[in-house]
N, C-alpha and C. Protein backbone atom coordinates (compact mmCIF):
# COMPACT_ATOMS: atom_id res chain seq x y z
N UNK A 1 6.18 -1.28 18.89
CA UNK A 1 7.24 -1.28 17.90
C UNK A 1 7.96 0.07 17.99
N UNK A 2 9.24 0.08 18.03
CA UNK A 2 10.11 1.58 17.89
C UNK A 2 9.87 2.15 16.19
N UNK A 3 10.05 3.09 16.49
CA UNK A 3 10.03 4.11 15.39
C UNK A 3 10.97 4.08 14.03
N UNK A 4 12.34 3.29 14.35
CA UNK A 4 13.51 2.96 13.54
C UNK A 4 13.06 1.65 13.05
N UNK A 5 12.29 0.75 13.57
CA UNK A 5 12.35 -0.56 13.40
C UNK A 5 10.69 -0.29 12.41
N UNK A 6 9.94 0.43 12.78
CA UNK A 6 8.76 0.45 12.28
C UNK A 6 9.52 0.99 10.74
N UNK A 7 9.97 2.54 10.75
CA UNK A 7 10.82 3.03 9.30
C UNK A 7 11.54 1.76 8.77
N UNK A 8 12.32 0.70 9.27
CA UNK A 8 13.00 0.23 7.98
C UNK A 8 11.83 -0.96 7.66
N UNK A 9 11.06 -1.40 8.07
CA UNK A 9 9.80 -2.36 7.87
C UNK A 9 8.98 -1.89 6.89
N UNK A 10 8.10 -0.71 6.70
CA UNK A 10 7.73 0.67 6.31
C UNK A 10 9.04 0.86 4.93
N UNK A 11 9.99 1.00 4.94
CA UNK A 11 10.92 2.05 3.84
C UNK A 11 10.80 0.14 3.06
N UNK A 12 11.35 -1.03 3.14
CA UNK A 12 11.22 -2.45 3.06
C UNK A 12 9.79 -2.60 2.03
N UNK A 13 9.24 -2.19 2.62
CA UNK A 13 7.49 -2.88 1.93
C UNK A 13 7.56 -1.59 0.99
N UNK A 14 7.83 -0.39 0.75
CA UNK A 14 7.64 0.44 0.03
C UNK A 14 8.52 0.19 -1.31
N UNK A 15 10.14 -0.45 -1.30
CA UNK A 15 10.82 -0.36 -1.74
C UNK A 15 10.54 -1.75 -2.68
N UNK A 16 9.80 -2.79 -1.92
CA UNK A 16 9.23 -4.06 -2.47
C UNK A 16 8.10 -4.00 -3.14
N UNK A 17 7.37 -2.72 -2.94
CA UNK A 17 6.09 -2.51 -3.88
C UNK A 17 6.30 -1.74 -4.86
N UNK A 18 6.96 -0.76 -4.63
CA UNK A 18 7.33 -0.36 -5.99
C UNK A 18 8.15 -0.96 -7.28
N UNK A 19 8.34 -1.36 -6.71
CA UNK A 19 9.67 -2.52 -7.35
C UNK A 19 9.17 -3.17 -8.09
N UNK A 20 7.81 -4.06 -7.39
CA UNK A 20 6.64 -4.73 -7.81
C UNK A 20 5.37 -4.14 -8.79
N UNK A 21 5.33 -2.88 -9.09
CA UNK A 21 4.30 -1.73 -9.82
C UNK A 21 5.65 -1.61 -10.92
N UNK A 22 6.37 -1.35 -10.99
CA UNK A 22 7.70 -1.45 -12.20
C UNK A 22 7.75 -2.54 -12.86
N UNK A 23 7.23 -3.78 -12.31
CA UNK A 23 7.11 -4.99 -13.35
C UNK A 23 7.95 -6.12 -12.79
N UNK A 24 8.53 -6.10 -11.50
CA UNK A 24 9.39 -6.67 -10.33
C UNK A 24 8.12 -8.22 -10.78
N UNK A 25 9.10 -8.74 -9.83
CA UNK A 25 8.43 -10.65 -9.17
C UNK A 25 7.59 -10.25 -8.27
N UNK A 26 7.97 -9.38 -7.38
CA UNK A 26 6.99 -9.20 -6.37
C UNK A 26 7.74 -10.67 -5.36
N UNK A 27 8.69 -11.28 -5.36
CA UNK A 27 9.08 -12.14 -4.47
C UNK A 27 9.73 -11.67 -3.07
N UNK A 28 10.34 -10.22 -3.18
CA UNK A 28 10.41 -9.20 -2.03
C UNK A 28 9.41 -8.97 -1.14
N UNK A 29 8.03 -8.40 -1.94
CA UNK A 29 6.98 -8.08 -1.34
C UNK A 29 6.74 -9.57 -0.45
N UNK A 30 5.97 -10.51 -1.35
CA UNK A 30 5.86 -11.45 -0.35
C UNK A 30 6.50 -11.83 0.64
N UNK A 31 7.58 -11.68 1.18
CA UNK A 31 8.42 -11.78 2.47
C UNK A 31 8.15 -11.57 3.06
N UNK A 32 7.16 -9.81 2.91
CA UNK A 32 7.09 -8.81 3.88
C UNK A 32 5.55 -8.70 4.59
N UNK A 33 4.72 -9.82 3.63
CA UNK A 33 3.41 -9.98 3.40
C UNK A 33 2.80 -11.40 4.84
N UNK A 34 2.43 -11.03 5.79
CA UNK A 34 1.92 -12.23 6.52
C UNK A 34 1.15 -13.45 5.31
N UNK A 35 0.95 -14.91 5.26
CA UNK A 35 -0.20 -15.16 4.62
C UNK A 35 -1.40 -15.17 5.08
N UNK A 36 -2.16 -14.78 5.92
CA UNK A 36 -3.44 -14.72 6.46
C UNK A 36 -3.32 -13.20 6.65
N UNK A 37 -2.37 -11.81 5.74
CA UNK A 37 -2.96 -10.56 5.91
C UNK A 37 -4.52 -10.18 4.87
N UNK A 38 -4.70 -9.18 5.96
CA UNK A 38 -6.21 -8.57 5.12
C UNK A 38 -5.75 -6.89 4.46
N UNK A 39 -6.00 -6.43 3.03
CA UNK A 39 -5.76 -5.10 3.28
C UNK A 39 -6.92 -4.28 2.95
N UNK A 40 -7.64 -3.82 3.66
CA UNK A 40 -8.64 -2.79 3.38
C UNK A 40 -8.32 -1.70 2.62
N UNK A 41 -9.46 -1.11 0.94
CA UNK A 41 -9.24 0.27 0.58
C UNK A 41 -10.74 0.86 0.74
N UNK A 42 -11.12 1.77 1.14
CA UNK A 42 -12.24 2.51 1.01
C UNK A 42 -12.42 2.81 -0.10
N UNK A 43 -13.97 3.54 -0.13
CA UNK A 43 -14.29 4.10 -1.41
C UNK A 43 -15.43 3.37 -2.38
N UNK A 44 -15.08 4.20 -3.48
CA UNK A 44 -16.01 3.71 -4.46
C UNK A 44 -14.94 4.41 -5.87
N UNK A 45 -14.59 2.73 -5.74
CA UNK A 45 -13.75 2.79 -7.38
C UNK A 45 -13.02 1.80 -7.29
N UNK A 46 -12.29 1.73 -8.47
CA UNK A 46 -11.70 -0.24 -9.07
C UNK A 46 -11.15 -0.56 -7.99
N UNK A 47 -10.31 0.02 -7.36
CA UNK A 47 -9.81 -0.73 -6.15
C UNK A 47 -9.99 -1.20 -4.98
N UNK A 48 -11.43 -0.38 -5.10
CA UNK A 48 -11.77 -0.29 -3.30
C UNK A 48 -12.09 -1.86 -3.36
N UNK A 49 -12.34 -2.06 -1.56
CA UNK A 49 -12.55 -3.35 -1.35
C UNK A 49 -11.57 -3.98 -0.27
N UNK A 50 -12.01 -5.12 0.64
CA UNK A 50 -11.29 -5.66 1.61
C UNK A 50 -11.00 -7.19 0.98
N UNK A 51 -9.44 -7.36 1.03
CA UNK A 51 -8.61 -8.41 0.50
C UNK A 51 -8.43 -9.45 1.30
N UNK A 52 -8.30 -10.22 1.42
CA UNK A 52 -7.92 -11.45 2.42
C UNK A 52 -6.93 -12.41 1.88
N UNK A 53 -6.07 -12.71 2.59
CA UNK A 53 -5.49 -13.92 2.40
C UNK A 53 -3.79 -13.04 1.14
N UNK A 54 -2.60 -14.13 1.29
CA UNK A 54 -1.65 -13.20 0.80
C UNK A 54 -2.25 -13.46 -0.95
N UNK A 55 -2.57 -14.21 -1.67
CA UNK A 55 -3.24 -14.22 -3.12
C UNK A 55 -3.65 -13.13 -3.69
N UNK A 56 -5.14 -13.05 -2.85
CA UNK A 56 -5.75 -11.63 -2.88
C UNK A 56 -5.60 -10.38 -2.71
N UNK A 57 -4.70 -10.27 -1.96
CA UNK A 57 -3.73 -9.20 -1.95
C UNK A 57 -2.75 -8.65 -2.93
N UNK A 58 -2.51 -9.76 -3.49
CA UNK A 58 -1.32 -9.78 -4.43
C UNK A 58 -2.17 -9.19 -5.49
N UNK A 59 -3.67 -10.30 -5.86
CA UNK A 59 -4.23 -9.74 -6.48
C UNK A 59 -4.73 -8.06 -6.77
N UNK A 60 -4.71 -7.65 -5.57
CA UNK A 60 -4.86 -6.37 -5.50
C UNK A 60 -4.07 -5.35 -6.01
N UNK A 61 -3.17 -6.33 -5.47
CA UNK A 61 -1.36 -5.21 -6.02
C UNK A 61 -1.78 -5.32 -7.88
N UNK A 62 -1.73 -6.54 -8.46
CA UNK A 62 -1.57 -6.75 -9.62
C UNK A 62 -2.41 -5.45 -10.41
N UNK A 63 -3.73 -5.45 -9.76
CA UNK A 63 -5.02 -4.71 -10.14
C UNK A 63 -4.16 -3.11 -10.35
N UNK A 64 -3.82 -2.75 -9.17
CA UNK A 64 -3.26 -1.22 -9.12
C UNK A 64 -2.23 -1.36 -10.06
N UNK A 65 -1.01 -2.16 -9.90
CA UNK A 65 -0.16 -2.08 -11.31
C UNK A 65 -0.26 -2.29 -12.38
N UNK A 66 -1.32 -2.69 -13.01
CA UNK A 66 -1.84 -3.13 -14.07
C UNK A 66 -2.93 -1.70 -14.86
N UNK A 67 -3.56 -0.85 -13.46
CA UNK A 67 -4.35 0.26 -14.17
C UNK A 67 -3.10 1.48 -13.81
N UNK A 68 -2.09 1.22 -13.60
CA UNK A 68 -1.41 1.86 -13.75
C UNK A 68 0.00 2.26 -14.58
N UNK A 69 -0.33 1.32 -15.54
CA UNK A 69 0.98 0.75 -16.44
C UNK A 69 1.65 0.74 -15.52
N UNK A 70 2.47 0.16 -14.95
CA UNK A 70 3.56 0.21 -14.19
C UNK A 70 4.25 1.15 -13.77
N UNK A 71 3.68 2.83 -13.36
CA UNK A 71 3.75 3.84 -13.11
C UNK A 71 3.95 3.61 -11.56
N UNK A 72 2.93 3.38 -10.95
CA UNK A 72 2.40 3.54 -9.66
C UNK A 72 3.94 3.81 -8.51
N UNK A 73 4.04 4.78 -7.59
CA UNK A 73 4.88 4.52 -6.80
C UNK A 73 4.58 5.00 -5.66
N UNK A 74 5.23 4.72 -4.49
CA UNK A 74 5.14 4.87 -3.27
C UNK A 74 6.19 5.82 -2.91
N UNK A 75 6.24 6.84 -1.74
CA UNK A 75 7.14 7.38 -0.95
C UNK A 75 6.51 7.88 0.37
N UNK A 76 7.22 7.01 1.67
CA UNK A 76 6.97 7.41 3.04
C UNK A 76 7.18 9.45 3.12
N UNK A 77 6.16 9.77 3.93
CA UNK A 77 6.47 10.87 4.77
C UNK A 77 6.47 10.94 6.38
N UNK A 78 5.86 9.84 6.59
CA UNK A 78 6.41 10.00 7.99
C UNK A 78 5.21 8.93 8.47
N UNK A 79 6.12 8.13 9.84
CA UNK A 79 5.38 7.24 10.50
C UNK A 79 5.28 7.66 12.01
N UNK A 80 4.15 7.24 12.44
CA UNK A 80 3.75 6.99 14.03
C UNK A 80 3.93 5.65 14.81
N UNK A 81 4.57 5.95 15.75
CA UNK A 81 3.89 4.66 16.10
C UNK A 81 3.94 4.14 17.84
N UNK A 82 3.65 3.70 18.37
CA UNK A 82 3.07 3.97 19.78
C UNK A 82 3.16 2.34 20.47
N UNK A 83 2.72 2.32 21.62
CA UNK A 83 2.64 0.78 22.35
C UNK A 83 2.36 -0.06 20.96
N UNK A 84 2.43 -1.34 21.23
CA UNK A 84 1.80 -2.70 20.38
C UNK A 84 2.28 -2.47 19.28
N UNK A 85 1.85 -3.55 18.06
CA UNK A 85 2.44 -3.78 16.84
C UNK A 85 1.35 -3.36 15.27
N UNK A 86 1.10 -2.05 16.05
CA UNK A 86 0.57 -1.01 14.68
C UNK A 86 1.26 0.15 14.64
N UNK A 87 1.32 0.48 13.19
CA UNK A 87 2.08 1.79 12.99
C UNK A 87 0.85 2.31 11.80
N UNK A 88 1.24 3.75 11.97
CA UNK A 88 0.61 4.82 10.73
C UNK A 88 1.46 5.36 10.05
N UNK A 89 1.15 5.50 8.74
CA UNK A 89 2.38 5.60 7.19
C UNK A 89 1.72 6.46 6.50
N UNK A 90 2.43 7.73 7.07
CA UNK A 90 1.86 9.15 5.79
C UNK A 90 2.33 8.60 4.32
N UNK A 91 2.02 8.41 3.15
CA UNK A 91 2.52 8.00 2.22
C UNK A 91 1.86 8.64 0.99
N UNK A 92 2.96 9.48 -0.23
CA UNK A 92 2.49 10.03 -1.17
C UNK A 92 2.49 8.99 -2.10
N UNK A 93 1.69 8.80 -3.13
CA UNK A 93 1.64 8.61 -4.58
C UNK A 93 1.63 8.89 -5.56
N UNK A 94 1.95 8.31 -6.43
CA UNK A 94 1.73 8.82 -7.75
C UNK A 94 1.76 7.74 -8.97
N UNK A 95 1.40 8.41 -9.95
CA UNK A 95 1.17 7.47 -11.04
C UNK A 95 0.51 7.61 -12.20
N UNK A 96 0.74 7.29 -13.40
CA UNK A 96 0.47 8.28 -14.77
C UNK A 96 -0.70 7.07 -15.22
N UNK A 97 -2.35 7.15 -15.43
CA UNK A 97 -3.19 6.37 -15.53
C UNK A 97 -3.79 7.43 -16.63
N UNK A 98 -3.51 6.45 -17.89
CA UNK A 98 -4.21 7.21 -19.06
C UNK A 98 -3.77 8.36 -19.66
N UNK A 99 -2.77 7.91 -19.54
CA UNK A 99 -1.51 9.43 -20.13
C UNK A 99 -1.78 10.87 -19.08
N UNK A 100 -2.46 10.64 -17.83
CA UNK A 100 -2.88 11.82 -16.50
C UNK A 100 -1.55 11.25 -15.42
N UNK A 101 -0.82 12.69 -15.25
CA UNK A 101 -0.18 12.14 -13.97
C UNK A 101 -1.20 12.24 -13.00
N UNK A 102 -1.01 11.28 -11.92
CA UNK A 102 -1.76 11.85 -10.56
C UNK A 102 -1.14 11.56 -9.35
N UNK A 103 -1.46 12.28 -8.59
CA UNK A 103 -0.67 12.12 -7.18
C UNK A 103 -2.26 12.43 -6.06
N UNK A 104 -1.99 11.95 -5.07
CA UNK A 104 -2.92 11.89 -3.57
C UNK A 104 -1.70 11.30 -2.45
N UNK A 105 -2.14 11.51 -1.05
CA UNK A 105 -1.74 10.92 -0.31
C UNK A 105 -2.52 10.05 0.72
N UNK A 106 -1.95 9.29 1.43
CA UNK A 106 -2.83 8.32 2.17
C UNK A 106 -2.09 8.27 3.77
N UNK A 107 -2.99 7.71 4.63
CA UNK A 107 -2.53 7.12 6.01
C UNK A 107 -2.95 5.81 5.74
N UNK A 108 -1.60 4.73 5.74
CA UNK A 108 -1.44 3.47 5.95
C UNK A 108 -1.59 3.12 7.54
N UNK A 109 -2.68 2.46 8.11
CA UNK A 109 -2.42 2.16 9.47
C UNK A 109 -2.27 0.51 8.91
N UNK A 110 -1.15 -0.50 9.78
CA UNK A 110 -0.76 -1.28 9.72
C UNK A 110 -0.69 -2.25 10.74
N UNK A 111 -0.87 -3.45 10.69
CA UNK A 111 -0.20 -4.32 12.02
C UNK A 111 0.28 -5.27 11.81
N UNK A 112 1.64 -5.15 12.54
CA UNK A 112 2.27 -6.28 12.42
C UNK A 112 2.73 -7.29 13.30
N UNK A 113 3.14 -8.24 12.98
CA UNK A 113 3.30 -9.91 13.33
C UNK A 113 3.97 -10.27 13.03
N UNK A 114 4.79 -10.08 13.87
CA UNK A 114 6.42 -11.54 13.49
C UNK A 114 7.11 -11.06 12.49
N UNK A 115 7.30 -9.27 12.40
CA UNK A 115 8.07 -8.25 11.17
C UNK A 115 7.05 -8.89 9.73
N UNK A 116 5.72 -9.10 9.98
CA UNK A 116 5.50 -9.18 8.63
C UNK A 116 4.13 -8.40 8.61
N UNK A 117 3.88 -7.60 7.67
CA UNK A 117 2.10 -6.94 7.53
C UNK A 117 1.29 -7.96 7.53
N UNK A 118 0.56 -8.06 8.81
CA UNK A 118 -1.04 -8.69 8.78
C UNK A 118 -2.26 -7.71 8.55
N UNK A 119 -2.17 -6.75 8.76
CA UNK A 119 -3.36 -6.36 8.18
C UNK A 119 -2.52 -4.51 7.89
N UNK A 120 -3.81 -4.23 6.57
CA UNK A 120 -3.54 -2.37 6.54
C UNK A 120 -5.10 -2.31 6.32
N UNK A 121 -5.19 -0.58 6.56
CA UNK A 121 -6.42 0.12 6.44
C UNK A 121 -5.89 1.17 5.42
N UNK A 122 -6.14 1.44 4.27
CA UNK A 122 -6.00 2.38 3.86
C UNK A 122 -7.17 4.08 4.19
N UNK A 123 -6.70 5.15 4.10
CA UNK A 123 -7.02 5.85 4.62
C UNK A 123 -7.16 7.12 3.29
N UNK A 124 -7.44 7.02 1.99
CA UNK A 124 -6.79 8.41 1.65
C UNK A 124 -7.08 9.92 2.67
N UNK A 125 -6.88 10.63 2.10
CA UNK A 125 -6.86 12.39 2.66
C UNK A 125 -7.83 12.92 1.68
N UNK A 126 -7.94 12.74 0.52
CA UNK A 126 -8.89 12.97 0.32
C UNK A 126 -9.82 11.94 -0.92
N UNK A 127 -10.74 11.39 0.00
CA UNK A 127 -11.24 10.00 -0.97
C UNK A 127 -12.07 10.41 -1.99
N UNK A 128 -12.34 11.59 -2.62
CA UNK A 128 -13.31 11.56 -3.44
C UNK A 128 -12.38 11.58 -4.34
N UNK A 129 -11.07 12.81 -4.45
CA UNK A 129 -10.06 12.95 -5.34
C UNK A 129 -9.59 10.93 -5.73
N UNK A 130 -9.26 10.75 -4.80
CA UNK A 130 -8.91 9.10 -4.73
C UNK A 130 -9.64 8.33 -5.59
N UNK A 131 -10.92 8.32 -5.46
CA UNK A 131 -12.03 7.91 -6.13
C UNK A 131 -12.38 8.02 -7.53
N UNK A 132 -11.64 9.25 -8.01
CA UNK A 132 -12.21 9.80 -9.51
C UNK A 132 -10.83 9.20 -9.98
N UNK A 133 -9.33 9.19 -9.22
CA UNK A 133 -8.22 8.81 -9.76
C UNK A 133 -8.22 7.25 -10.41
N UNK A 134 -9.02 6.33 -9.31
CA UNK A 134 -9.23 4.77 -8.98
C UNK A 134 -10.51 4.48 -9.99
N UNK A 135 -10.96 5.36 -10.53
CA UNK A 135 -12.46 5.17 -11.09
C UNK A 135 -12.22 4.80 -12.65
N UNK A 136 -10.82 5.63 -13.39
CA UNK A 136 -10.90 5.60 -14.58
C UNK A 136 -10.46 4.39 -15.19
């Protein structure tokens, strides 16, 4: 995948999830969503866990926007991306859980199929911080 085509795929799913954490349909996101994707989170806390199928996923989304009042947002810092149809997504967050702002960042590794996410790995930078954020 090129680097322009990976960014507007990448800037697309960011702009559809946040959208979707604001209280959106989330009918964007699904576009962008394979139905047989998986998304992996590490850890140990409410979110962690490997998703299957586009439902469960969704479910997942719901989970994070839901402990996040509708705070939660996304912003790319920068993607990789090399032969075949995976890319890596520096990506900051943030999000006010329990009247606490918080922010972490993550590496999204991704693959895609036919311009749509079949699978992510989430990655934070630092998972324990991640962990105490995802825990409350």
């Amino acid at each position: 995948m090129n680097r322009n085509a990976a960014i507007g795929l990448v800037d697309r799913l960011h702009r559809a999830q946040n959208e979707f954490y604001a209280g959106g349909s989330g009918s964007a996101l699904e576009q962008l969503l394979a139905s047989n994707i998986t998304w992996t989170v590490p850890g140990d806390n409410r979110i962690a866990g490997t998703y299957r199928g586009l439902e469960e996923v969704l479910d997942y989304f719901r989970l994070r926007r839901d402990l996040a009042d509708h705070t939660f947002q996304m912003k790319r810092r920068d993607v990789l991306v090399g032969d075949g149809d995976r890319l890596a997504v520096l990506t900051d967050g943030s999000a006010t859980i329990r009247n606490v702002d918080h922010r972490w960042s993550t590496v999204g590794l991704y693959e895609v199929v036919d311009q749509r996410i079949a699978a992510c790995w989430l990655l934070p930078l630092d998972e324990r911080a991640f962990d105490e954020i995802w825990s409350i």
